[in-house]
N, C-alpha and C. Protein backbone atom coordinates (compact mmCIF):
# COMPACT_ATOMS: atom_id res chain seq x y z
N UNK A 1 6.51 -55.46 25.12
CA UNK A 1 6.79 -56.46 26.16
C UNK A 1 5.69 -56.40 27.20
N UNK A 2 5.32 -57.39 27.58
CA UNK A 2 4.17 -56.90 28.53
C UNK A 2 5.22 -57.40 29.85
N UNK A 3 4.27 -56.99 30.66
CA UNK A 3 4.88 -56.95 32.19
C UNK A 3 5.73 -58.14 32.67
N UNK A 4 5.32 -58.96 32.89
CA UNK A 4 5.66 -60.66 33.30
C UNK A 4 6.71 -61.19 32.68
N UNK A 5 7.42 -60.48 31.44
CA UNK A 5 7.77 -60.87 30.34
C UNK A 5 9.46 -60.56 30.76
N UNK A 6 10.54 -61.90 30.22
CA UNK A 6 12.05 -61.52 30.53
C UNK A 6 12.69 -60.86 29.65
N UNK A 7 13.52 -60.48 29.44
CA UNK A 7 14.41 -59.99 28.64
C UNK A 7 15.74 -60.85 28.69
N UNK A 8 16.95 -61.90 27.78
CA UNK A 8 17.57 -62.09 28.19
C UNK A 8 18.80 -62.25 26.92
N UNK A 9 19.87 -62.39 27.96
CA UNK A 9 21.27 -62.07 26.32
C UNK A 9 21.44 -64.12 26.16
N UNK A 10 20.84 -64.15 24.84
CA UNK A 10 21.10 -65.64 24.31
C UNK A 10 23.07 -66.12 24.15
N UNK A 11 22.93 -67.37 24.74
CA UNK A 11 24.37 -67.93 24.35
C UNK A 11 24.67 -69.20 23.78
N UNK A 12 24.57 -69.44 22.56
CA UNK A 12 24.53 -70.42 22.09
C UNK A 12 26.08 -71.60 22.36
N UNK A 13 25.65 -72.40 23.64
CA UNK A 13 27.36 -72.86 24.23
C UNK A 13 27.56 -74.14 23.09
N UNK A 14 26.86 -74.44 22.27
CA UNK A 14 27.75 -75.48 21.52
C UNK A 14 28.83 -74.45 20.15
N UNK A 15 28.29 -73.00 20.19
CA UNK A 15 28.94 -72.68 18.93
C UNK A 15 30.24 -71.34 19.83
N UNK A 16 29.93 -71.21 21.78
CA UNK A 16 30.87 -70.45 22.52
C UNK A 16 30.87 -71.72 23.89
N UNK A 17 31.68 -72.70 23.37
CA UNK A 17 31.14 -73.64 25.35
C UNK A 17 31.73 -72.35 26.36
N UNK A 18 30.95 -72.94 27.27
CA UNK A 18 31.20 -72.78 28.63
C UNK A 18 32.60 -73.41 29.45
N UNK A 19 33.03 -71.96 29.91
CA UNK A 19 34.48 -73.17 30.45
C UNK A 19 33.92 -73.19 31.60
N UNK A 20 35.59 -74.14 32.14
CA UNK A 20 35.31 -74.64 34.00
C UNK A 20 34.99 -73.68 34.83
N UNK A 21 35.45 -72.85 34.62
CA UNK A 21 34.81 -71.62 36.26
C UNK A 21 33.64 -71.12 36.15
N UNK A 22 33.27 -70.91 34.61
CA UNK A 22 32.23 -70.67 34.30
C UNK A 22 30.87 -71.38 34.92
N UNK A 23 31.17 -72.47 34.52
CA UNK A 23 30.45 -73.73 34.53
C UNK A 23 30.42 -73.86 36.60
N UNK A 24 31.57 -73.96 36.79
CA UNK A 24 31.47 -74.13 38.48
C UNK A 24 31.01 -73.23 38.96
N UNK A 25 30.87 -71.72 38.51
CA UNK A 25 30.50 -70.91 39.10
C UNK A 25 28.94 -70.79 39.41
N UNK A 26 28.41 -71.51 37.57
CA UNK A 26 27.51 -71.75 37.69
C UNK A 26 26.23 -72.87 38.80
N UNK A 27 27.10 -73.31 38.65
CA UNK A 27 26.45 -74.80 39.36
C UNK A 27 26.59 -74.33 40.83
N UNK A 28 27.68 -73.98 41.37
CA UNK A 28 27.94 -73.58 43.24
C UNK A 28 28.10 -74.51 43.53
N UNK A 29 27.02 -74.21 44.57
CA UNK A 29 26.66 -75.45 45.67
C UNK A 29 25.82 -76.57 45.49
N UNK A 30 24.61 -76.16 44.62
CA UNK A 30 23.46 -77.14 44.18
C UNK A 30 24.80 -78.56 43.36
N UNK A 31 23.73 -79.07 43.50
CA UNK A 31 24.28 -80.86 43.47
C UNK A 31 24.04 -80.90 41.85
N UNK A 32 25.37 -81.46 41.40
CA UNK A 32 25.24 -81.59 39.50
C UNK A 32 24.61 -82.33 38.98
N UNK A 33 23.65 -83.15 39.79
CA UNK A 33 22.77 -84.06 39.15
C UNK A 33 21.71 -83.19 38.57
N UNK A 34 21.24 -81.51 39.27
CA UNK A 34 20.23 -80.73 38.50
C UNK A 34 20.56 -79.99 37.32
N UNK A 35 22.55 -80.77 36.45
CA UNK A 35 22.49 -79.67 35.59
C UNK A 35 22.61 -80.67 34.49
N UNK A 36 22.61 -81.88 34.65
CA UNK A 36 23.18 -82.93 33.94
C UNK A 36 21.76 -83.54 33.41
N UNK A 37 21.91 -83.33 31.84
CA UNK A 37 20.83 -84.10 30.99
C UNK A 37 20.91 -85.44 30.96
N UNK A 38 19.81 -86.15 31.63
CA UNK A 38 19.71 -87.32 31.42
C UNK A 38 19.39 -88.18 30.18
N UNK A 39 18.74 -87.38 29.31
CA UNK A 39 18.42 -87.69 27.45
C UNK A 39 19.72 -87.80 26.73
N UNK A 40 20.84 -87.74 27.38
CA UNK A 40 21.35 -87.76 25.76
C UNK A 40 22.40 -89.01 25.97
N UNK A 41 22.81 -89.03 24.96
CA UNK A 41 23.25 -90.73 24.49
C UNK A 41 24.21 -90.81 25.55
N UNK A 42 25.41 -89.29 25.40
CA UNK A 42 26.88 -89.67 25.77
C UNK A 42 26.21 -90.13 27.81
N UNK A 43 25.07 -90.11 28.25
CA UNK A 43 24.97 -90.35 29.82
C UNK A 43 24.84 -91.36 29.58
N UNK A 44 24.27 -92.08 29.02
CA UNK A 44 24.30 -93.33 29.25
C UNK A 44 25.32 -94.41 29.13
N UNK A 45 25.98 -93.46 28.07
CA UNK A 45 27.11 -94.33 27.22
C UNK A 45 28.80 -94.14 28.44
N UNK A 46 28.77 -93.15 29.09
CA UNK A 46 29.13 -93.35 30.63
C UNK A 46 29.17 -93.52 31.14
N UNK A 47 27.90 -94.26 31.83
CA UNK A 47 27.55 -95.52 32.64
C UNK A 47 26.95 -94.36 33.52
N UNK A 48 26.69 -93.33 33.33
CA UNK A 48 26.13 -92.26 34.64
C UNK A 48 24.91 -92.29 35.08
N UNK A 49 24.33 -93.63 34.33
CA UNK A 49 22.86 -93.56 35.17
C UNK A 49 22.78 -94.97 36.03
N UNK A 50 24.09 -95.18 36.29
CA UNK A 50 24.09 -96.59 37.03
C UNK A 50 25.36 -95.73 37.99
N UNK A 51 26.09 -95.08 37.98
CA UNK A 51 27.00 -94.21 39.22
C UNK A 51 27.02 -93.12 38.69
N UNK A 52 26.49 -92.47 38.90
CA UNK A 52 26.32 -90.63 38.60
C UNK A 52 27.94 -89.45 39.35
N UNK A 53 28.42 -89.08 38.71
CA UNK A 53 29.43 -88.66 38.29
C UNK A 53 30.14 -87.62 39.29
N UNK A 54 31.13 -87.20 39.66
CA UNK A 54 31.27 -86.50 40.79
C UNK A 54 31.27 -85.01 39.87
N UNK A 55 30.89 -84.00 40.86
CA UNK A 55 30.87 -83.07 39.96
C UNK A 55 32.25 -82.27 39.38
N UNK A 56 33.53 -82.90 39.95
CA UNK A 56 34.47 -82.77 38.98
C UNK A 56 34.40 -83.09 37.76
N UNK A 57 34.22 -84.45 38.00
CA UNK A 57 33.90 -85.01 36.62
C UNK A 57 32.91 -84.59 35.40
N UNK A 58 31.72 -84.47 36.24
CA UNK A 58 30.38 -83.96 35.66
C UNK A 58 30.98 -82.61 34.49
N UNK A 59 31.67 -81.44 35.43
CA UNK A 59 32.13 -80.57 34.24
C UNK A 59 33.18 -80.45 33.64
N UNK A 60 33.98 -81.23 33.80
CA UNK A 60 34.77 -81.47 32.71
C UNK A 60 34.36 -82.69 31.63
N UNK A 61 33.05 -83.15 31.58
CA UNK A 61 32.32 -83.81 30.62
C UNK A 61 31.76 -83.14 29.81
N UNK A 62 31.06 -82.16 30.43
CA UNK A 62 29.99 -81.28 30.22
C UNK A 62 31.03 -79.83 29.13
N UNK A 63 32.13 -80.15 29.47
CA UNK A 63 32.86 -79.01 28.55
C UNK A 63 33.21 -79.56 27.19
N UNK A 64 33.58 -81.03 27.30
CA UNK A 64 33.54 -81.60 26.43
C UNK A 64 32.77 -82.05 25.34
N UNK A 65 31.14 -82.30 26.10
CA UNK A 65 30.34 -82.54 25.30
C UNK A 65 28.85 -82.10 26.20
N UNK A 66 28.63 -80.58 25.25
CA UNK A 66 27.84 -79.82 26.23
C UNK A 66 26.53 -80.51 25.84
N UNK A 67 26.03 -81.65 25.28
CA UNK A 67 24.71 -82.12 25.24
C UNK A 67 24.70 -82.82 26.53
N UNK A 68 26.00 -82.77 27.38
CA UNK A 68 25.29 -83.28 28.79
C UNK A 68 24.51 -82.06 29.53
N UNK A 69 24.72 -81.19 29.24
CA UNK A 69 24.31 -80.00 29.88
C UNK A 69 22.97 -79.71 29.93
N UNK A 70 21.56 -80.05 30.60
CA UNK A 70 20.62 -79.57 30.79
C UNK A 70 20.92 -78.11 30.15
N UNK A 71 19.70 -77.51 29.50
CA UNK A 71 19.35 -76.59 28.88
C UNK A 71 18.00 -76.15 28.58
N UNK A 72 17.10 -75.20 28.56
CA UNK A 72 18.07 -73.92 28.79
C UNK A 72 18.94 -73.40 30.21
N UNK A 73 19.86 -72.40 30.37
CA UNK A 73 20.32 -72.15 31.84
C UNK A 73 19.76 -70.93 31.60
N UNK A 74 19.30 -70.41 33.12
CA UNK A 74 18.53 -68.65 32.86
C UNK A 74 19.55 -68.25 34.11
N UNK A 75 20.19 -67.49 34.24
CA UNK A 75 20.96 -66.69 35.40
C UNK A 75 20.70 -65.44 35.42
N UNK A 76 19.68 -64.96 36.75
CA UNK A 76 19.78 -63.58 36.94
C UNK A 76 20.34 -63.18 38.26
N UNK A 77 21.34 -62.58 38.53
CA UNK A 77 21.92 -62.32 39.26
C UNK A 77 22.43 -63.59 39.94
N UNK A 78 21.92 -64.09 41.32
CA UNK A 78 22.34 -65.08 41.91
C UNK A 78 21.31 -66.33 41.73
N UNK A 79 20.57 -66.13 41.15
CA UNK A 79 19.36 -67.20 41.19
C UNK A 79 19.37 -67.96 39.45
N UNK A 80 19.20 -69.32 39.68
CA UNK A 80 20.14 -69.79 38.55
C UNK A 80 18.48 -71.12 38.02
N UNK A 81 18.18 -71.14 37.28
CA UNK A 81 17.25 -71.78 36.10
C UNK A 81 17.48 -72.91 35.58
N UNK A 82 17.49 -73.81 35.78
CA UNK A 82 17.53 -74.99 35.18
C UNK A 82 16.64 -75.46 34.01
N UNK A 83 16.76 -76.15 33.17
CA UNK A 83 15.74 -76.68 32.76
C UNK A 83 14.37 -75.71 31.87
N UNK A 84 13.42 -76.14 31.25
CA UNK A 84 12.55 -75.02 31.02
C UNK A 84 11.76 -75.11 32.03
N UNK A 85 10.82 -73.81 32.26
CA UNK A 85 10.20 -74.26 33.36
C UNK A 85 9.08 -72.86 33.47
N UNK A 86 8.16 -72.55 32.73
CA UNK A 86 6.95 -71.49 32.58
C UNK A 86 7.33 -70.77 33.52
N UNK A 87 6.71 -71.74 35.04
CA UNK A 87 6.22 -70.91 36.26
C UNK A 87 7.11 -70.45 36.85
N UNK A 88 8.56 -71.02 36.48
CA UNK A 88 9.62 -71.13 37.72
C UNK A 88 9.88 -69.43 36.75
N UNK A 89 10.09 -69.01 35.14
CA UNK A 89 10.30 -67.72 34.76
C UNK A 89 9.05 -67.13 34.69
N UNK A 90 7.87 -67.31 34.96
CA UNK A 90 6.78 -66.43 35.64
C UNK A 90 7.40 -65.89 36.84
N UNK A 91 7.26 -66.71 38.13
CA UNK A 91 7.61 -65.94 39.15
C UNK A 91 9.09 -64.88 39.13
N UNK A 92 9.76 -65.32 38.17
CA UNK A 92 11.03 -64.30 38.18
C UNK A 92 10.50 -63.38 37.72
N UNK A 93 9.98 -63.41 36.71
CA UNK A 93 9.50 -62.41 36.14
C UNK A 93 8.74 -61.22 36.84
N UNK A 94 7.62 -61.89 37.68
CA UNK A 94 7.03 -61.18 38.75
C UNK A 94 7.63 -60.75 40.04
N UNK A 95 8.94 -61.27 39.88
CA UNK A 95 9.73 -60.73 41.14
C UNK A 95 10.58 -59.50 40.87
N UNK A 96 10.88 -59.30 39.64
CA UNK A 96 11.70 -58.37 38.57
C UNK A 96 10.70 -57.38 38.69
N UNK A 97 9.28 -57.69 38.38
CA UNK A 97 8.86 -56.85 37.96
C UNK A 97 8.21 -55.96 38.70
């Protein structure tokens, strides 16, 4: 492993979903528009890109049909990953390390 480098436990949520507390716990405070995939059919087919969804709603969609779910999620401790993102797990990495 070289230095910079994460270590992390994989969870594959379409074959274990994510339940609600899970999911809320995840999300907090940040606004559910940063967890909600805009690519996939079922958003559109919701009408959520013409009124975007309250985040009640948002996860109990998202449990239902976790291709709304932006992916990958990286959670280390309190600091939570959205999306892929090099630099954003560089600097964790370098903060870990």
């Amino acid at each position: 492993m070289h230095d910079n480098e994460l270590t992390a436990e994989e969870r594959d949520y379409f074959k274990k979903p994510l339940t609600a507390a899970e999911l809320k716990r995840i999300v907090g405070t940040r606004p559910i528009a940063d967890f909600i995939s805009t690519r996939t059919k079922s958003y559109k087919a919701m009408g959520w890109d013409k009124k975007p969804p309250t985040k009640t709603e948002a996860i109990a969609a998202m449990i239902k049909d976790p291709t709304l779910l932006k992916r990958p999620i990286l959670i280390d401790g309190t600091k939570v990953l959205i999306g892929f993102s090099q630099s954003a797990y560089d600097d964790l990495a370098r903060q870990r390390g």
